[in-house]
Protein backbone atom coordinates (compact mmCIF):
# COMPACT_ATOMS: atom_id res chain seq x y z
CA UNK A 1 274.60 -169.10 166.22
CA UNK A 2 278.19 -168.76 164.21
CA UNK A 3 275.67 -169.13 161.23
CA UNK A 4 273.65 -166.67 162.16
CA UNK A 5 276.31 -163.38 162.51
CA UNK A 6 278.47 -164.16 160.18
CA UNK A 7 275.81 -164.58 157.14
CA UNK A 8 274.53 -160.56 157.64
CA UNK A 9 278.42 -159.57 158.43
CA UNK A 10 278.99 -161.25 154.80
CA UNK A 11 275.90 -159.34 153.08
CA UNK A 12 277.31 -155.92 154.73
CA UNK A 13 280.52 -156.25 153.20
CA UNK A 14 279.21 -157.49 149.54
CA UNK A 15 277.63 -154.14 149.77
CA UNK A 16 280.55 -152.33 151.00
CA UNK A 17 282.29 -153.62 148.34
CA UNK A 18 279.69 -152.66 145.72
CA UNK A 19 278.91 -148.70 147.08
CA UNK A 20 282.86 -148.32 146.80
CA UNK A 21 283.13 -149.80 143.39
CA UNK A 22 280.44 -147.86 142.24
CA UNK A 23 281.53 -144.60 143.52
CA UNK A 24 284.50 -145.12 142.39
CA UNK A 25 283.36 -145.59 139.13
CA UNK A 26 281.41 -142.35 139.30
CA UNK A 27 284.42 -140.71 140.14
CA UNK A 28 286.09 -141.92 137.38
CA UNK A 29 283.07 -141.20 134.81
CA UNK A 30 283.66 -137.17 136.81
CA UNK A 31 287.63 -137.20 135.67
CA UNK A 32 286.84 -138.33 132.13
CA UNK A 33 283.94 -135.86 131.76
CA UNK A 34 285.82 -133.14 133.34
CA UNK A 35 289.03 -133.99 131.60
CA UNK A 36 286.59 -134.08 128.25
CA UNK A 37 285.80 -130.21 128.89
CA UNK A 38 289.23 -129.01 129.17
CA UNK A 39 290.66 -130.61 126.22
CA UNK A 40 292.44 -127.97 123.90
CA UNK A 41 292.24 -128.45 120.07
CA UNK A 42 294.24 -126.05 117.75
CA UNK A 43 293.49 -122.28 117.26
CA UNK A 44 292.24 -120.90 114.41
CA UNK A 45 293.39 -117.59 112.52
CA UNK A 46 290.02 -115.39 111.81
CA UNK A 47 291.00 -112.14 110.01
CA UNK A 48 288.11 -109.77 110.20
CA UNK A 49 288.71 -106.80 107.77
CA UNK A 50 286.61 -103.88 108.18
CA UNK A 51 287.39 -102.04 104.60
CA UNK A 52 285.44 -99.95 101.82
CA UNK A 53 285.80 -98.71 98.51
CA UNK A 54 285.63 -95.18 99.29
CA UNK A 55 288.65 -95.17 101.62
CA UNK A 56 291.70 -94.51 99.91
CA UNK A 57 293.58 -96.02 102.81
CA UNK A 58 292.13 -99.56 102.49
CA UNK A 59 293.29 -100.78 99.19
CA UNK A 60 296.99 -101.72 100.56
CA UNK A 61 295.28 -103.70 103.40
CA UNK A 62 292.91 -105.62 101.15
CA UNK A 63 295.76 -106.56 99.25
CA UNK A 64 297.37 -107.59 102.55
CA UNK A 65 294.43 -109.65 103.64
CA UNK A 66 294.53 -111.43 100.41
CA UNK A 67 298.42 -112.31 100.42
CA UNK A 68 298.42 -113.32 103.89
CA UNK A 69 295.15 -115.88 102.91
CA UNK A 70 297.06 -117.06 100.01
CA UNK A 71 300.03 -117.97 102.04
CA UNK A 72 297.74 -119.83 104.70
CA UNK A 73 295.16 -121.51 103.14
CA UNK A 74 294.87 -123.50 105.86
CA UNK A 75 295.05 -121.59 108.95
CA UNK A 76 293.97 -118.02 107.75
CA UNK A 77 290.01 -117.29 107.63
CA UNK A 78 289.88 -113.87 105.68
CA UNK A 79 286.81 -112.08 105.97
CA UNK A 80 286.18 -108.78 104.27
CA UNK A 81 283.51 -106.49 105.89
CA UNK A 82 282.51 -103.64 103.75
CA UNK A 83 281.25 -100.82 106.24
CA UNK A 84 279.04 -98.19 104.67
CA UNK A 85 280.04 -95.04 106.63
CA UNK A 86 282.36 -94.06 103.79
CA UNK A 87 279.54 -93.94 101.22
CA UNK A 88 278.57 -90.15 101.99
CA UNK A 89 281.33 -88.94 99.89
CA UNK A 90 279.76 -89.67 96.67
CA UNK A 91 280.23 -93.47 95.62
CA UNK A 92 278.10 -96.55 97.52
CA UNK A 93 280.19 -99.07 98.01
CA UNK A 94 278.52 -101.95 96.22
CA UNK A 95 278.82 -104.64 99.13
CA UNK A 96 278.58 -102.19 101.87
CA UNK A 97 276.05 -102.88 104.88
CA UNK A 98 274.54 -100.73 107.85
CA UNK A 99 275.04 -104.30 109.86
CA UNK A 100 278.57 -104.59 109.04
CA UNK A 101 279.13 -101.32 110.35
CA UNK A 102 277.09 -102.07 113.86
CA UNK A 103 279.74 -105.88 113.57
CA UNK A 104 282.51 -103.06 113.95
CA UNK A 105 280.80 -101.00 115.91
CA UNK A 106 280.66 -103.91 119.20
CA UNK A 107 284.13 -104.71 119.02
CA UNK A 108 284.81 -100.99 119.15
CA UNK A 109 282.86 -101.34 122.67
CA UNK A 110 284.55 -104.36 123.57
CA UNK A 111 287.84 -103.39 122.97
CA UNK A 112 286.76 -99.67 124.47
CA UNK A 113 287.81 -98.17 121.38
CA UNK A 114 286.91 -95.16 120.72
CA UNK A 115 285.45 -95.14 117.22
CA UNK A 116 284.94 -96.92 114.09
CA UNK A 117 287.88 -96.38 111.49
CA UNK A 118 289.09 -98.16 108.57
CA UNK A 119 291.00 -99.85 107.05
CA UNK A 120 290.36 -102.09 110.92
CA UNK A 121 291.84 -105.77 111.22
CA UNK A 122 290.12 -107.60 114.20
CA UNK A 123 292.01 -111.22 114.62
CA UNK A 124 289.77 -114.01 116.14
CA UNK A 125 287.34 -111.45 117.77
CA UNK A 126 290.35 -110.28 120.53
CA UNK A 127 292.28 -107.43 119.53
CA UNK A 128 292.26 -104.90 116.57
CA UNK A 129 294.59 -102.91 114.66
CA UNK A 130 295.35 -100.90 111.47
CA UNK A 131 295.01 -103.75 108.67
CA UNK A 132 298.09 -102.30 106.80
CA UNK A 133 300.14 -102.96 109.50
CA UNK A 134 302.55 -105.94 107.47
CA UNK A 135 304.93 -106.82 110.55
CA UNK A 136 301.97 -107.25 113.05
CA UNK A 137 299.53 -109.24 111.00
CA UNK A 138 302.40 -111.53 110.34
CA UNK A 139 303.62 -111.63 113.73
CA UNK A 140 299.87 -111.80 115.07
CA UNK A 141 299.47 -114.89 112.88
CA UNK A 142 302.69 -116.85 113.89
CA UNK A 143 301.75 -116.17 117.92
CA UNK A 144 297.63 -118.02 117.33
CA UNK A 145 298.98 -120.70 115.13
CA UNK A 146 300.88 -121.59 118.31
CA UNK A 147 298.04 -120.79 120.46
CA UNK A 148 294.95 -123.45 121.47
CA UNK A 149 291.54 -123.32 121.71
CA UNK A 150 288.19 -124.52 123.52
CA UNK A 151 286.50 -125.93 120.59
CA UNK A 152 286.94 -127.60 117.16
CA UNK A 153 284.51 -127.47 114.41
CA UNK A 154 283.63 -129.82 111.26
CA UNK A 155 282.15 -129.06 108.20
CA UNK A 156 280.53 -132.37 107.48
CA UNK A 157 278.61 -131.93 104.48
CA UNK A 158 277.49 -128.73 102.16
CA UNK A 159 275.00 -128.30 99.24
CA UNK A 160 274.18 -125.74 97.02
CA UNK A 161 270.71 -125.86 95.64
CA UNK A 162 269.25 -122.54 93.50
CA UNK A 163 269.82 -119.51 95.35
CA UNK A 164 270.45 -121.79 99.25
CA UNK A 165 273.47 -123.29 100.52
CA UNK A 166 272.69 -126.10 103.43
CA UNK A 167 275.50 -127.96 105.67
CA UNK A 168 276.20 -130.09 108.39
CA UNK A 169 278.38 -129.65 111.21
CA UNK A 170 279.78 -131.20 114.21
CA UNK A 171 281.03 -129.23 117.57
CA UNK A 172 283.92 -130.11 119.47
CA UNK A 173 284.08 -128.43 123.34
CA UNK A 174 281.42 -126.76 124.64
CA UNK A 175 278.41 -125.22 123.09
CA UNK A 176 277.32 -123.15 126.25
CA UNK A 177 277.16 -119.09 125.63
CA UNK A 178 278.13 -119.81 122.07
CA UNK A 179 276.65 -118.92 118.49
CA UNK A 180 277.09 -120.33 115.38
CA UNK A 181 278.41 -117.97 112.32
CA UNK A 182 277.95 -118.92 108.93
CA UNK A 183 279.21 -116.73 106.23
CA UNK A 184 279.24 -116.39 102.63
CA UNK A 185 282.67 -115.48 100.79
CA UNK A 186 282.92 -114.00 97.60
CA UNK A 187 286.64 -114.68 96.01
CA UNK A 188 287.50 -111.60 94.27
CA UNK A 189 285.47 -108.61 92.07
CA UNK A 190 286.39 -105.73 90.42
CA UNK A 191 285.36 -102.48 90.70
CA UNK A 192 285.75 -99.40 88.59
CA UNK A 193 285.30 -96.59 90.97
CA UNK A 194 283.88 -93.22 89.47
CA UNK A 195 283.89 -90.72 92.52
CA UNK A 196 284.96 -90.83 96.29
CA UNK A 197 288.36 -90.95 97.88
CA UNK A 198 289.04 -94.02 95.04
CA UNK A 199 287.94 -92.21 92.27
CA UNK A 200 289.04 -93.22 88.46
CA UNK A 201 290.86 -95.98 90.32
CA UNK A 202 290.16 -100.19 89.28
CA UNK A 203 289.51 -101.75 92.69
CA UNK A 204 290.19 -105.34 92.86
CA UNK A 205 287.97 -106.80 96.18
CA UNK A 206 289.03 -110.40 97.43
CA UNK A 207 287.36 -112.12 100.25
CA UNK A 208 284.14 -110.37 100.46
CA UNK A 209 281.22 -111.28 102.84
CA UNK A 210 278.26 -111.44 101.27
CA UNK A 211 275.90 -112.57 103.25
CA UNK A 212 275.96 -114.02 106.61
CA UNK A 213 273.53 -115.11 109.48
CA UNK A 214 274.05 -116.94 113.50
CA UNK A 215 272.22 -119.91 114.58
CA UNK A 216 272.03 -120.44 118.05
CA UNK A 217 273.93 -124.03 119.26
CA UNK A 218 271.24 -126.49 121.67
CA UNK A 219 273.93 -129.84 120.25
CA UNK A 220 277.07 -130.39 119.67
CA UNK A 221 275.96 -131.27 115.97
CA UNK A 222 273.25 -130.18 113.06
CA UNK A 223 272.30 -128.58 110.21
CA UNK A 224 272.03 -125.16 108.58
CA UNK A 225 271.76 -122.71 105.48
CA UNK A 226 272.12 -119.72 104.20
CA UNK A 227 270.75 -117.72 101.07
CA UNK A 228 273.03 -116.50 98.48
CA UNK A 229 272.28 -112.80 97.42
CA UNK A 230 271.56 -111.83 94.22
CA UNK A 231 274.72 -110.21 93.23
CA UNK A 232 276.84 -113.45 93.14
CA UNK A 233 276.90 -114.85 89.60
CA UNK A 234 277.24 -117.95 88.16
CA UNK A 235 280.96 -117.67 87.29
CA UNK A 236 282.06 -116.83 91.37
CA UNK A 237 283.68 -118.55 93.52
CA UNK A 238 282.37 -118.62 96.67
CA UNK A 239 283.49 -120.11 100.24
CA UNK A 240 281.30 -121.10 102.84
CA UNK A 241 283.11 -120.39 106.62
CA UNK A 242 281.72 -121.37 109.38
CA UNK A 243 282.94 -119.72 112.90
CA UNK A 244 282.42 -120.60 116.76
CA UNK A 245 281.39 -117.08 118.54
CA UNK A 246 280.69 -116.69 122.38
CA UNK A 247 278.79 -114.38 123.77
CA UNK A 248 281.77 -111.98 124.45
CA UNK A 249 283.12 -112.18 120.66
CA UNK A 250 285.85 -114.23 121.21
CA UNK A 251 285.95 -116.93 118.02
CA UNK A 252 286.92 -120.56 119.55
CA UNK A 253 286.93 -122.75 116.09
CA UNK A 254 286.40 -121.91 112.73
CA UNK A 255 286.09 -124.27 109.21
CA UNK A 256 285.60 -123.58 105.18
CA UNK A 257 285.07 -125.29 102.25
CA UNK A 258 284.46 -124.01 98.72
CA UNK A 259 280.87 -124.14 97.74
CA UNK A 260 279.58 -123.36 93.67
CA UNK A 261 277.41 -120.61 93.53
């Protein structure tokens, strides 16, 4: 009879034992996952200059951009975004687009700015001002160096076949409500400048977009390309960035590597 209770008493605590353990475990597998969202990796420094060669108040902040790059090659992402709103006044602006213009144009309406204006410095996608301004781009850059982020973002691999340039990358953090921006760089070009605001004036352009285009992010890793334009030569140097955008234009991680053109 002793036999008899004491064998199913046994069998109810084995699996006791084993539901605890294994909840337990689940909880643990929870705190690891959980603690795996929230991890923090380093911030980057994306300068976003919205410029053009027919505004004779941009030249001191392209200059600006440029110094501030050279001094942070590591940290700094400069971008150059030639709007084409300027171009009315008698000289197109030879890397001017309409869809650099809209790029400005929805941080304007994020930040509930009134306008567009130039020369415009937007600093990882969360707050804009005059891109001349020395003391505040240099202040702005010391306070994100210090600052963290929600994702980190390898460049594992990039090619450059013809006229395409194809890469891999890997994703640190979450991909939800997130794009991936890939964008073209040109070094440096100069301009000679026959009419506009600029006129009779030699223009020297560094960290140009050229071309640029957002894949959507299903993984936390893969593969993607981009087509060089037409009016980068053989003889410049190009940089391939690659940025993390969500959906409200914040930029969470960002990576580069020279590429040959």
């Amino acid at each position: 009879m002793f036999k008899k209770i004491i064998i199913p008493s046994l069998a109810f605590l084995g699996m006791s034992l084993m539901a605890f353990y294994t909840a337990k475990l689940e909880n643990q597998a929870m705190v690891v996952e959980k603690e795996m969202d929230n991890t923090v990796y380093q911030s980057p420094v994306v300068l976003e200059l919205f410029t053009s060669q027919g505004c004779s108040s941009c030249p001191p902040a392209d200059v600006l951009l440029d110094k501030v790059k050279k001094e942070y090659p590591d940290e700094v992402f400069a971008l150059s975004y030639h709007v084409d709103y300027w171009n009315y006044i008698g000289w197109e602006d030879p890397f001017s687009k309409s869809v650099y213009t809209k790029k400005q144009r929805d941080y304007n309406r994020k930040f509930q700015y009134r306008s567009n204006y130039t020369p415009q410095l937007v600093v990882n996608g969360k707050e804009h001002f005059v891109g001349s301004n020395r003391s505040k781009l240099y202040g702005k850059i010391g306070s994100y160096k210090q600052e963290k982020s929600e994702n980190s973002l390898q460049l594992l691999r990039n090619e450059s076949s013809g006229k395409q340039v194809s890469f891999d990358f890997e994703v640190q953090g979450s991909t939800e409500n997130r794009l991936l921006r890939a964008v073209l760089v040109l070094d440096e070009r100069t301009t000679s400048v026959k009419r506009g605001e600029n006129r009779n004036r030699t223009l020297k352009n560094s960290n140009i977009v050229v071309a640029e285009k957002y894949i959507a992010l299903d993984a936390d890793e893969g593969t993607g390309n981009i087509t060089i334009p037409k009016l980068v030569s053989q003889n410049d140097k190009l940089t391939l960035i690659l940025l993390i955008e969500k959906d409200n234009l914040n930029i969470t991680a960002a990576a580069k590597t020279p590429i040959g053109a």
